[in-house]
PDB file of N, CA and C in Angstrom:
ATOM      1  N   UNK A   1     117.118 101.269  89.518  1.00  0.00           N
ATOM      2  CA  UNK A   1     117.911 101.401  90.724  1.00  0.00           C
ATOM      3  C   UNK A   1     117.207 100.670  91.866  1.00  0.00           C
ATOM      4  N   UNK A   2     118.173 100.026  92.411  1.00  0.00           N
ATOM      5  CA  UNK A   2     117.502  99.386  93.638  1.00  0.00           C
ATOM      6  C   UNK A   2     116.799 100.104  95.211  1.00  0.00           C
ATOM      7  N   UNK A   3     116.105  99.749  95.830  1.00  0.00           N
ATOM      8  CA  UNK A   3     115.934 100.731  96.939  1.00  0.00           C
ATOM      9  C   UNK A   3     115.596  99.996  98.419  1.00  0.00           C
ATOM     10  N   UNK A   4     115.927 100.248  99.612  1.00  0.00           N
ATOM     11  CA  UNK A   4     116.442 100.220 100.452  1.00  0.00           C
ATOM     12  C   UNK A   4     115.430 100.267 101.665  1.00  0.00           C
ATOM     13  N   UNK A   5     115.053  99.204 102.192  1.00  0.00           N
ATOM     14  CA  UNK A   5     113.624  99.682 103.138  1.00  0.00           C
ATOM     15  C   UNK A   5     114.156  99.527 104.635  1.00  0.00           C
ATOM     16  N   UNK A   6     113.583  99.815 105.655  1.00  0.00           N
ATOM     17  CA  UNK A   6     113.228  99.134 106.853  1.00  0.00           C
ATOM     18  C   UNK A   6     112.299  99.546 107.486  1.00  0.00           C
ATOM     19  N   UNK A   7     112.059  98.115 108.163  1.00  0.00           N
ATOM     20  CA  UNK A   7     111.033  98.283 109.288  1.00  0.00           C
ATOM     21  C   UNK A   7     111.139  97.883 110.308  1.00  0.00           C
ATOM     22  N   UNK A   8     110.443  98.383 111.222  1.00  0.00           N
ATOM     23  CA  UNK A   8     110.319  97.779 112.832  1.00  0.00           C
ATOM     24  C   UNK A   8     108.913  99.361 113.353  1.00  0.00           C
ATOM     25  N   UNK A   9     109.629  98.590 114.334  1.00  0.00           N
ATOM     26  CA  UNK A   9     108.505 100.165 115.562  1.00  0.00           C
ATOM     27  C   UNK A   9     108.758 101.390 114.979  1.00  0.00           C
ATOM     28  N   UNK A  10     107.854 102.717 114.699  1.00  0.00           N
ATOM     29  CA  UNK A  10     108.615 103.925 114.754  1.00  0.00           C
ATOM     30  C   UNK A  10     109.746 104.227 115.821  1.00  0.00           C
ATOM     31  N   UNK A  11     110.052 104.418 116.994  1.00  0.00           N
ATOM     32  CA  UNK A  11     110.808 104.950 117.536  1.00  0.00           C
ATOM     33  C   UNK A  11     112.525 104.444 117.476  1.00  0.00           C
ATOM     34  N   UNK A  12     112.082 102.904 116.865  1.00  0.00           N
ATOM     35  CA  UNK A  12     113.581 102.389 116.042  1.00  0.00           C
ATOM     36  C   UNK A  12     113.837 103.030 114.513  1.00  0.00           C
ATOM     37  N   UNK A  13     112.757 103.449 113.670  1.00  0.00           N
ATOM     38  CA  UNK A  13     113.103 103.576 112.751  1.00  0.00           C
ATOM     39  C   UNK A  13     113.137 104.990 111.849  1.00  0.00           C
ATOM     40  N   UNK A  14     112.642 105.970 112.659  1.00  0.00           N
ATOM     41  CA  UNK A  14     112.155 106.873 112.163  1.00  0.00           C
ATOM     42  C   UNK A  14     113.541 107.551 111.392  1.00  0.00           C
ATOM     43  N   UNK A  15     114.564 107.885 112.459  1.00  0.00           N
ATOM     44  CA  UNK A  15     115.892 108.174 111.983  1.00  0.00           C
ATOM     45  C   UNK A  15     116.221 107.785 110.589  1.00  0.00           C
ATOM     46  N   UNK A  16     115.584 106.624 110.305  1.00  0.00           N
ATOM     47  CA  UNK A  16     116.132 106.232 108.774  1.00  0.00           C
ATOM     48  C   UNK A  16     115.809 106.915 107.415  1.00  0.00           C
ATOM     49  N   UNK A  17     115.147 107.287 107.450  1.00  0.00           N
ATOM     50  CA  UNK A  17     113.958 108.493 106.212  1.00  0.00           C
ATOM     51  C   UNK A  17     115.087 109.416 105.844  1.00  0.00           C
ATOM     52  N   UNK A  18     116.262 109.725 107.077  1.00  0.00           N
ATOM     53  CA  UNK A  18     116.815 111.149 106.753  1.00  0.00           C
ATOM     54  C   UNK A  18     117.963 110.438 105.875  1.00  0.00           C
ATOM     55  N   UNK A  19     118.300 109.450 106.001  1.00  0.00           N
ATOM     56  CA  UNK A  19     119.618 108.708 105.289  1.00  0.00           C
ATOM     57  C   UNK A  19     119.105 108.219 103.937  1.00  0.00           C
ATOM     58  N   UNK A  20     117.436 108.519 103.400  1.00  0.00           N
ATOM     59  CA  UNK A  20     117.229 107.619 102.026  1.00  0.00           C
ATOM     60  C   UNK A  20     116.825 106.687 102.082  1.00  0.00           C
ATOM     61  N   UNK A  21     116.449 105.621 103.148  1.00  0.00           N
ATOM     62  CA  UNK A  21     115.702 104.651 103.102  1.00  0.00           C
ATOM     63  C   UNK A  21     114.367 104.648 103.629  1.00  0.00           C
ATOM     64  N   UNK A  22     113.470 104.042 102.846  1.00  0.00           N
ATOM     65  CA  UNK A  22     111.882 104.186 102.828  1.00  0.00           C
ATOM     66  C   UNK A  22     111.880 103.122 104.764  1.00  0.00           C
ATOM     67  N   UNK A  23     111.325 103.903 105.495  1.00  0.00           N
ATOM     68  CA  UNK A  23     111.112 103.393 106.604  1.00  0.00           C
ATOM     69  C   UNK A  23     109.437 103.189 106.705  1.00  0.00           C
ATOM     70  N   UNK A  24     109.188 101.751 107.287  1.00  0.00           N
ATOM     71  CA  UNK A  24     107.924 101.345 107.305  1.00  0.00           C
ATOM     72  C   UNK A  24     107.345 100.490 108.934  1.00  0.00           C
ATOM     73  N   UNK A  25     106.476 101.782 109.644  1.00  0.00           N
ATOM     74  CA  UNK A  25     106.259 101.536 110.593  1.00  0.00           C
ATOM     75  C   UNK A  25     105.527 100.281 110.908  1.00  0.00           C
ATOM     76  N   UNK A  26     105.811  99.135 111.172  1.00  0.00           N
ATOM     77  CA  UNK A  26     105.081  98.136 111.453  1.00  0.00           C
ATOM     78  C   UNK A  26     105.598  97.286 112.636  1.00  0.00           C
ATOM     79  N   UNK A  27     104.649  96.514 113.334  1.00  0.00           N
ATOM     80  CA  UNK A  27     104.636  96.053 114.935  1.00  0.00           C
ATOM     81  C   UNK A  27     104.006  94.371 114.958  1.00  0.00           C
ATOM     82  N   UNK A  28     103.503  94.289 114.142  1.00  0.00           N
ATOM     83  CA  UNK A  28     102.743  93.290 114.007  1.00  0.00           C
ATOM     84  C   UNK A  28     103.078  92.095 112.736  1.00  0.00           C
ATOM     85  N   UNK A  29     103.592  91.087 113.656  1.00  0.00           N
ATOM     86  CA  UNK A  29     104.596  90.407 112.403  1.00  0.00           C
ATOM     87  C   UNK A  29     103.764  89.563 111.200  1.00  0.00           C
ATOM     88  N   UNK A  30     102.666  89.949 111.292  1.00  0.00           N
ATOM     89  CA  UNK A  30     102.092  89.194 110.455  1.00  0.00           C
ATOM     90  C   UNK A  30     102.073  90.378 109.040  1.00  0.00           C
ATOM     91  N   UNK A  31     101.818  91.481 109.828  1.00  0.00           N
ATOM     92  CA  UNK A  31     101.616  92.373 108.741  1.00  0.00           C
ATOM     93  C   UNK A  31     102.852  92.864 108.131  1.00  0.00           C
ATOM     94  N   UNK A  32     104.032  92.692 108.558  1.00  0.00           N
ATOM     95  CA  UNK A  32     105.099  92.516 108.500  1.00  0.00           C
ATOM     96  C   UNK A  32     105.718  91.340 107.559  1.00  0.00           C
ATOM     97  N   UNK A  33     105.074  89.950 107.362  1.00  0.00           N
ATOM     98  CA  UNK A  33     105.549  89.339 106.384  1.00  0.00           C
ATOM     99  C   UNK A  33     104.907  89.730 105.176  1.00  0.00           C
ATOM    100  N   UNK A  34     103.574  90.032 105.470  1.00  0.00           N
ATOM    101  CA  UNK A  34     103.010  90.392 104.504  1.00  0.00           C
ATOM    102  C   UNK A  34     104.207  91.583 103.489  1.00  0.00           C
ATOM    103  N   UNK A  35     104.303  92.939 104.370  1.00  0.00           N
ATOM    104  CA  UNK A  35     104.814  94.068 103.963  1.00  0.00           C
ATOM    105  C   UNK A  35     106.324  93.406 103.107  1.00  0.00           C
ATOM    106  N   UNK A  36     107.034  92.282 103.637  1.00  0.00           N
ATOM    107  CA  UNK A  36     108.221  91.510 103.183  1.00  0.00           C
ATOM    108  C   UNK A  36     108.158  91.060 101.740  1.00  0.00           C
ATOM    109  N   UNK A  37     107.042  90.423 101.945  1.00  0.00           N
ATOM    110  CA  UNK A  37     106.677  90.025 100.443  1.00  0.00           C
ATOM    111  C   UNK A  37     106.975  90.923  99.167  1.00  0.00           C
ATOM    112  N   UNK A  38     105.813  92.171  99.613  1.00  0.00           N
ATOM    113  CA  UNK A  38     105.708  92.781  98.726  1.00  0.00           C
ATOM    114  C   UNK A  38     106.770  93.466  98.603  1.00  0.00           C
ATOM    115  N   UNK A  39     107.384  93.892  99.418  1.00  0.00           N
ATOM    116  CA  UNK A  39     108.817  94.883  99.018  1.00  0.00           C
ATOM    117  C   UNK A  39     109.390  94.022  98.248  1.00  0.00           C
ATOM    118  N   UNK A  40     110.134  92.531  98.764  1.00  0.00           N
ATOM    119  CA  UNK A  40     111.175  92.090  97.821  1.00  0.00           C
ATOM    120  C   UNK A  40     110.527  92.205  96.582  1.00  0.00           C
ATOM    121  N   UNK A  41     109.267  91.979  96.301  1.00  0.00           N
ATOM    122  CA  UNK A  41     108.793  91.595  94.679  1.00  0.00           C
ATOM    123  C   UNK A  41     108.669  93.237  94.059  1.00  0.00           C
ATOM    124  N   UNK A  42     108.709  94.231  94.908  1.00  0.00           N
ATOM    125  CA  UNK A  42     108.519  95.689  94.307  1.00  0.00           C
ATOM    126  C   UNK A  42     110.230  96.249  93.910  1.00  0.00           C
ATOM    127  N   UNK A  43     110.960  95.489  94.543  1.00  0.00           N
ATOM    128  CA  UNK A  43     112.336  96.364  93.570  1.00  0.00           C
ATOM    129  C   UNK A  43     113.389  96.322  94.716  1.00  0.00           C
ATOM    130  N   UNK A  44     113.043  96.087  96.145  1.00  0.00           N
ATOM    131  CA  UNK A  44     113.831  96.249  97.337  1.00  0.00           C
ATOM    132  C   UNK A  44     114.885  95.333  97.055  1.00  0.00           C
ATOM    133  N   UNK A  45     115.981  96.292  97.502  1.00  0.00           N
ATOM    134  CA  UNK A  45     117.509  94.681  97.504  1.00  0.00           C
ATOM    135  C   UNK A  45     118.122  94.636  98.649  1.00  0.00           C
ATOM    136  N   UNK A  46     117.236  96.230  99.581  1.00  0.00           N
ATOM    137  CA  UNK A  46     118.184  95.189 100.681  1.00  0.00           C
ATOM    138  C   UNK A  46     116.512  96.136 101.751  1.00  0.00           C
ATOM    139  N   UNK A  47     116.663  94.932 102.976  1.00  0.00           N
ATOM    140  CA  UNK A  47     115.682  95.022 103.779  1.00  0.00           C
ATOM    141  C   UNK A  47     115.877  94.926 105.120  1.00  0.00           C
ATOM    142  N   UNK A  48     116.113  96.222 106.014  1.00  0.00           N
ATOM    143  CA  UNK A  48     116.480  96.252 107.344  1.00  0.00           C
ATOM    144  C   UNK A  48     115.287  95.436 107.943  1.00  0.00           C
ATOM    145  N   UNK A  49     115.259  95.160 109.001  1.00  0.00           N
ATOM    146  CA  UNK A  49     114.250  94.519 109.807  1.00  0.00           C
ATOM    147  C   UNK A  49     114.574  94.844 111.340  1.00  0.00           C
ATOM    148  N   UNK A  50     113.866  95.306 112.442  1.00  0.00           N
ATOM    149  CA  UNK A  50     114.239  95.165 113.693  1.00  0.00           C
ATOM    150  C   UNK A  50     114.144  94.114 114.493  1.00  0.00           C
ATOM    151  N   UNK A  51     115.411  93.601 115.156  1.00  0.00           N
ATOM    152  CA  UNK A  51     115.281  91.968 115.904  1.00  0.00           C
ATOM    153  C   UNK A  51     114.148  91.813 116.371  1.00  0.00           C
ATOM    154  N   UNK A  52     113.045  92.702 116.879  1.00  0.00           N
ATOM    155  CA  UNK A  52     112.150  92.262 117.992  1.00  0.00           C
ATOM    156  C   UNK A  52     111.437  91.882 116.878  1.00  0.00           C
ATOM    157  N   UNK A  53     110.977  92.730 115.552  1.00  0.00           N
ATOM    158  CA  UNK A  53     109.777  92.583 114.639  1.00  0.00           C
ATOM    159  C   UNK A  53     110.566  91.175 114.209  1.00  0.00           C
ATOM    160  N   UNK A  54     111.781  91.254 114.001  1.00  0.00           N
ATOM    161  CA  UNK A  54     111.482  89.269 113.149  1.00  0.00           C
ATOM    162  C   UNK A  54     111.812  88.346 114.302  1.00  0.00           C
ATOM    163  N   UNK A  55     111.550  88.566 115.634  1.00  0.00           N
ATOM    164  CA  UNK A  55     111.393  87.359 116.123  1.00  0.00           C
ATOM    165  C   UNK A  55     110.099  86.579 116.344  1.00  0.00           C
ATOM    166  N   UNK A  56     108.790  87.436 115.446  1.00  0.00           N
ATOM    167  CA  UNK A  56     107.718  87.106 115.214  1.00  0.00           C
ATOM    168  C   UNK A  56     107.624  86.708 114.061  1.00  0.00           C
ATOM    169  N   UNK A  57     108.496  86.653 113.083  1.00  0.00           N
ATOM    170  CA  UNK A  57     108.685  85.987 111.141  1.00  0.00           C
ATOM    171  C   UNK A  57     109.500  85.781 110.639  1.00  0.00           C
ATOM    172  N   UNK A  58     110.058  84.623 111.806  1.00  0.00           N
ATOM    173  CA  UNK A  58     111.088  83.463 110.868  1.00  0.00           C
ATOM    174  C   UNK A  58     110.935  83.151 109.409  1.00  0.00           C
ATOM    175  N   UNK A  59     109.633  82.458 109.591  1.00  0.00           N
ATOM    176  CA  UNK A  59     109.464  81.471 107.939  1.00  0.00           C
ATOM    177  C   UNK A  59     109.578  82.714 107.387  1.00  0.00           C
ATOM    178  N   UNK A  60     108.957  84.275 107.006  1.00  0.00           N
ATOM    179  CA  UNK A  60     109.108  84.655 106.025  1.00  0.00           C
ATOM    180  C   UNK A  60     110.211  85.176 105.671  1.00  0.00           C
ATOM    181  N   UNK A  61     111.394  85.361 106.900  1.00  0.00           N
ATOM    182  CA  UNK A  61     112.201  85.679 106.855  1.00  0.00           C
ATOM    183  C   UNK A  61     113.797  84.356 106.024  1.00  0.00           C
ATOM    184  N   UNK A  62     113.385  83.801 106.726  1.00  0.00           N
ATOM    185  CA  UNK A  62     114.419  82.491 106.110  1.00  0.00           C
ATOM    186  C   UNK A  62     113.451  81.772 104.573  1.00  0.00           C
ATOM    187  N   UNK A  63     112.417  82.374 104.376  1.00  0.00           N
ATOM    188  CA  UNK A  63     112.262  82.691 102.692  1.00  0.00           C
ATOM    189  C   UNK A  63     113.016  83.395 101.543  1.00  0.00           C
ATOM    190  N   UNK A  64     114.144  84.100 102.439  1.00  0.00           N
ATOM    191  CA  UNK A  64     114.584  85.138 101.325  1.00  0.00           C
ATOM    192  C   UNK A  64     116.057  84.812 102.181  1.00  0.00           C
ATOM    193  N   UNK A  65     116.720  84.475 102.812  1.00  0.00           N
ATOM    194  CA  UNK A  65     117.701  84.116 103.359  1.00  0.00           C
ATOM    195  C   UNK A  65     118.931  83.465 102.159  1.00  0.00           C
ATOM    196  N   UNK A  66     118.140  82.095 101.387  1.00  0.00           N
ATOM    197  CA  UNK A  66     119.295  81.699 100.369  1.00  0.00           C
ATOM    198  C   UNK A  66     119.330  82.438  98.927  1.00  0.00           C
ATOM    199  N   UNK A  67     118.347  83.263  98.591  1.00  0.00           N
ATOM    200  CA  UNK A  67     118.320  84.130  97.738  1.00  0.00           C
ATOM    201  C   UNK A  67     119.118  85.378  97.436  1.00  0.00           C
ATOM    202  N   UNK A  68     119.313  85.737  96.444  1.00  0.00           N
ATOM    203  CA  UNK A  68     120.208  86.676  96.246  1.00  0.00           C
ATOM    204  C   UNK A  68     119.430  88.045  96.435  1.00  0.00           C
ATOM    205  N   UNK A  69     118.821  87.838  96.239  1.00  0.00           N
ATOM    206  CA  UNK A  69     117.730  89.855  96.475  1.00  0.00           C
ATOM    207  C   UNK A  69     116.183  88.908  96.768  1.00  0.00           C
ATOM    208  N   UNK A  70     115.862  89.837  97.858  1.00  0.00           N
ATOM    209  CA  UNK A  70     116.724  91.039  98.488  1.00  0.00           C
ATOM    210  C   UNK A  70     117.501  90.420 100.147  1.00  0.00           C
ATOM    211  N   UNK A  71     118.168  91.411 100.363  1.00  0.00           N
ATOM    212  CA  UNK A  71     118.586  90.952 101.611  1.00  0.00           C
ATOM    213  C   UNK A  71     118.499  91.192 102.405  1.00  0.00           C
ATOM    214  N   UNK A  72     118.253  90.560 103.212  1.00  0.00           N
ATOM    215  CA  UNK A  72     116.977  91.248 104.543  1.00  0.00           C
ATOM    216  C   UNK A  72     118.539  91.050 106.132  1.00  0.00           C
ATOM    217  N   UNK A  73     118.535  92.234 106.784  1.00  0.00           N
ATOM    218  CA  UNK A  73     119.234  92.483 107.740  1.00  0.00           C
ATOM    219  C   UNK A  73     118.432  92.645 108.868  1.00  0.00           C
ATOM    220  N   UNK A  74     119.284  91.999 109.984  1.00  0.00           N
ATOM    221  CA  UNK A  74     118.451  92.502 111.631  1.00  0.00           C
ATOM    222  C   UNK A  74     119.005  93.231 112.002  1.00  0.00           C
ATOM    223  N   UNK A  75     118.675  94.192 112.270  1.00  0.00           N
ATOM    224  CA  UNK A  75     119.179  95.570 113.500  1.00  0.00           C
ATOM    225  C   UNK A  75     118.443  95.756 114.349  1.00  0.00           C
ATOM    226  N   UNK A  76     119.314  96.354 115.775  1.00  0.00           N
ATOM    227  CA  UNK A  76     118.808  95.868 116.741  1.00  0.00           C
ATOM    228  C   UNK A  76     117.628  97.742 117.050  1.00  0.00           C
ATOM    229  N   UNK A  77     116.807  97.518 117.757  1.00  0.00           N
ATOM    230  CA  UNK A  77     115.631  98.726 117.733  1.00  0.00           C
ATOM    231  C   UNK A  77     116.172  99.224 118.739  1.00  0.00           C
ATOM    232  N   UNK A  78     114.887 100.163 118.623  1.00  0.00           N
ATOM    233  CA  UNK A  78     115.120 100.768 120.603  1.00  0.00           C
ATOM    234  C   UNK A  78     115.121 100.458 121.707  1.00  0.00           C
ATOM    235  N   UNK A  79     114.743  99.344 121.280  1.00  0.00           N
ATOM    236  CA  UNK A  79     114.656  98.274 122.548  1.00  0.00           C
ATOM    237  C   UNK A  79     115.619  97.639 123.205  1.00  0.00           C
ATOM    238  N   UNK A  80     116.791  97.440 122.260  1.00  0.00           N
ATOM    239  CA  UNK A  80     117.784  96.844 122.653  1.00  0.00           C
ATOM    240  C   UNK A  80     118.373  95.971 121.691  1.00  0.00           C
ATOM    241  N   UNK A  81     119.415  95.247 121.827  1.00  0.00           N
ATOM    242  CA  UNK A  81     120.033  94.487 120.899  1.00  0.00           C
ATOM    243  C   UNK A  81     119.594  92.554 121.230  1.00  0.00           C
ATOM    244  N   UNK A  82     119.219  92.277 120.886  1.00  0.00           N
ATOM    245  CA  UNK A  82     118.796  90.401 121.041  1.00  0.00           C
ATOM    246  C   UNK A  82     119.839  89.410 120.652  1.00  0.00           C
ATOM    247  N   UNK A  83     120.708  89.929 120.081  1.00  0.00           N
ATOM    248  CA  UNK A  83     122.222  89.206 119.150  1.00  0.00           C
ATOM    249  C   UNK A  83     121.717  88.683 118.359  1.00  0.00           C
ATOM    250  N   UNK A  84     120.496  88.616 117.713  1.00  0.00           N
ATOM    251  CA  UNK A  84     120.117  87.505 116.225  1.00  0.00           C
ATOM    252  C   UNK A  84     120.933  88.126 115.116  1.00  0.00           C
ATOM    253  N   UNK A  85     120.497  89.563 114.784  1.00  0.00           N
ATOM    254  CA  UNK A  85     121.644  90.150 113.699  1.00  0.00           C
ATOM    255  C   UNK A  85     122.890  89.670 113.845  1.00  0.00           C
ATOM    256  N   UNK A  86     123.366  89.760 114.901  1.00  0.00           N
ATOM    257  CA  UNK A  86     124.604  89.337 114.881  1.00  0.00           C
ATOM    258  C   UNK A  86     125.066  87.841 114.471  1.00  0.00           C
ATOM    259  N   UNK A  87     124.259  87.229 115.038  1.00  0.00           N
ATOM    260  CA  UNK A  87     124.087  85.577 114.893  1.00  0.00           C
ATOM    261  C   UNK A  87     123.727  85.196 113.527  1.00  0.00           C
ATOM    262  N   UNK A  88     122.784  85.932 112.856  1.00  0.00           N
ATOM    263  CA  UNK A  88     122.685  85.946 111.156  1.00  0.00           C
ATOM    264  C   UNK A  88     123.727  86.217 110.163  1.00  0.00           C
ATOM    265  N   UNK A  89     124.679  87.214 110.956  1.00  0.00           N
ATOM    266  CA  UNK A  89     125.757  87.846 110.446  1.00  0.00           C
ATOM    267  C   UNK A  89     127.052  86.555 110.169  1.00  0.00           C
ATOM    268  N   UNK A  90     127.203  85.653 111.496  1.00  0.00           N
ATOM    269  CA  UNK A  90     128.008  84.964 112.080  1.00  0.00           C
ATOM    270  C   UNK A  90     127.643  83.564 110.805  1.00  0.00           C
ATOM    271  N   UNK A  91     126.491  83.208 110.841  1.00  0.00           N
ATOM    272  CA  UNK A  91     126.164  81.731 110.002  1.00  0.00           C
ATOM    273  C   UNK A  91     125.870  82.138 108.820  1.00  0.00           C
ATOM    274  N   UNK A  92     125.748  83.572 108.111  1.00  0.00           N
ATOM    275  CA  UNK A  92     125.931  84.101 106.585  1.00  0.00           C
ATOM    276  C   UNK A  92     127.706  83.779 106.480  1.00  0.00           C
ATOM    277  N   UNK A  93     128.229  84.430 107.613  1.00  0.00           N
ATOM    278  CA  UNK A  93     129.786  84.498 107.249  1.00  0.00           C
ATOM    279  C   UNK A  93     130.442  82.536 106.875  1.00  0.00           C
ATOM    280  N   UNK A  94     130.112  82.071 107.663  1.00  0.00           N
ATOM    281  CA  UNK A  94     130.363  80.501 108.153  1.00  0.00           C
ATOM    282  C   UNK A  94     129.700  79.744 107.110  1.00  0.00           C
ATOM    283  N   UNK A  95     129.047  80.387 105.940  1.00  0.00           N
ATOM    284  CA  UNK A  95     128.407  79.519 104.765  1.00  0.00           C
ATOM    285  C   UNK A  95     129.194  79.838 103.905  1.00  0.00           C
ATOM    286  N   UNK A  96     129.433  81.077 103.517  1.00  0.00           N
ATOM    287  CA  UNK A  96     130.240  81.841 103.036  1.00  0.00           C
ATOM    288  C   UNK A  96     131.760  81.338 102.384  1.00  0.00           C
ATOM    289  N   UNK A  97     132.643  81.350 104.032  1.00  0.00           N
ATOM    290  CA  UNK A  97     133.862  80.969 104.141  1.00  0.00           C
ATOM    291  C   UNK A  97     134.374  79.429 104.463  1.00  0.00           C
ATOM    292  N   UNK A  98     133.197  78.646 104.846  1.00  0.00           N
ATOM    293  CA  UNK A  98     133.344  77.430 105.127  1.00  0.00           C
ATOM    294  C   UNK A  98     133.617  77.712 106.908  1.00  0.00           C
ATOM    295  N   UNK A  99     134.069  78.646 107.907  1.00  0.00           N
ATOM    296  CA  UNK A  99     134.558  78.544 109.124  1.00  0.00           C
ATOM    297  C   UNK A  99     134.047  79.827 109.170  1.00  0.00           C
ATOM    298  N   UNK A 100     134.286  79.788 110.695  1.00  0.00           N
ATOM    299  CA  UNK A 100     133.892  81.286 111.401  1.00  0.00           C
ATOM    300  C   UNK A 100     134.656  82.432 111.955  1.00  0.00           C
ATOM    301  N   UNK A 101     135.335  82.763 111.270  1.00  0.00           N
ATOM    302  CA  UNK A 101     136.434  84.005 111.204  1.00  0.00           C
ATOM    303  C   UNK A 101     136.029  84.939 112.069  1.00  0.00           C
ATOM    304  N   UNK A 102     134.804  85.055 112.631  1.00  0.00           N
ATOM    305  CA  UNK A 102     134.262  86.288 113.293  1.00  0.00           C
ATOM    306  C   UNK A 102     135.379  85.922 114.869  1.00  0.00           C
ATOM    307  N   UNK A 103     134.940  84.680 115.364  1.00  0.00           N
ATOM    308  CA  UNK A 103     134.953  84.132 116.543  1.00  0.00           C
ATOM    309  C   UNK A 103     136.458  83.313 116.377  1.00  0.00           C
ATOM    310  N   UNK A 104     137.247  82.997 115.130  1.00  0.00           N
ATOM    311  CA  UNK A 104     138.187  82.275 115.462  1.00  0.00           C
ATOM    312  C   UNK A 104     137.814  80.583 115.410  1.00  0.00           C
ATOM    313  N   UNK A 105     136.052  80.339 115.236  1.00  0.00           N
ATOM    314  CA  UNK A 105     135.654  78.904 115.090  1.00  0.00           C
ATOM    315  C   UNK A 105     136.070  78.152 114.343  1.00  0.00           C
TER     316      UNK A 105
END
C-alpha cells in the first residue's frame, strides 16, 4: 500500500497526522531534499510539500515532477498562500490537456 507524507513547518503541518498522513517537520530545504529523496524511494506516492519549504528545492522538486510516483503537491502553510501550488496545478493541467481549462487559456 502506498503512503502519503508531508512536510513543511510544524504549525502548517501538524493537523495532518490526524487524517493518516505521516507529517514531517522540516524548515530547512536542504534537509528537506534530502528527506524527498528518501520518501519517494521508501514507498511514498504522493508528497505534500509547503510553498515556503519548496521555494528553497526546486531541482529536487522538478526531479520527480515528470515521473509517475511519487507526486509531490504544494500547499500553501501557515504562512500564507504564494500561488506556486496553484501555478503547478495550472502547467500539470496545460501538459495534460494540451490548453488551460483552469483560466479559459
Amino acid at each position: 500500500m502506498y503512503k502519503i507524507a508531508v512536510m513543511g513547518d510544524q504549525d502548517s503541518i501538524y493537523g495532518f497526522a490526524a487524517l493518516g498522513l505521516t507529517p514531517f517537520s522540516i524548515t530547512d530545504p536542504q534537509a528537506a531534499g534530502r528527506k524527498l529523496r528518501e520518501l519517494a524511494e521508501g514507498g511514498y506516492a504522493v508528497i505534500y510539500i509547503t510553498e515556503a519549504l519548496a521555494a528553497g528545492m526546486e531541482a529536487e522538486i522538478a526531479r520527480y515532477t515528470e515521473s509517475g510516483l511519487p507526486a509531490v503537491i504544494l500547499i500553501p502553510g501557515a504562512s500564507g498562500n504564494t500561488g506556486q501550488g496553484m501555478s503547478a496545478v495550472k502547467k500539470s493541467v496545460e501538459r495534460a490537456v494540451g490548453s488551460d481549462i483552469i483560466f479559459g487559456g
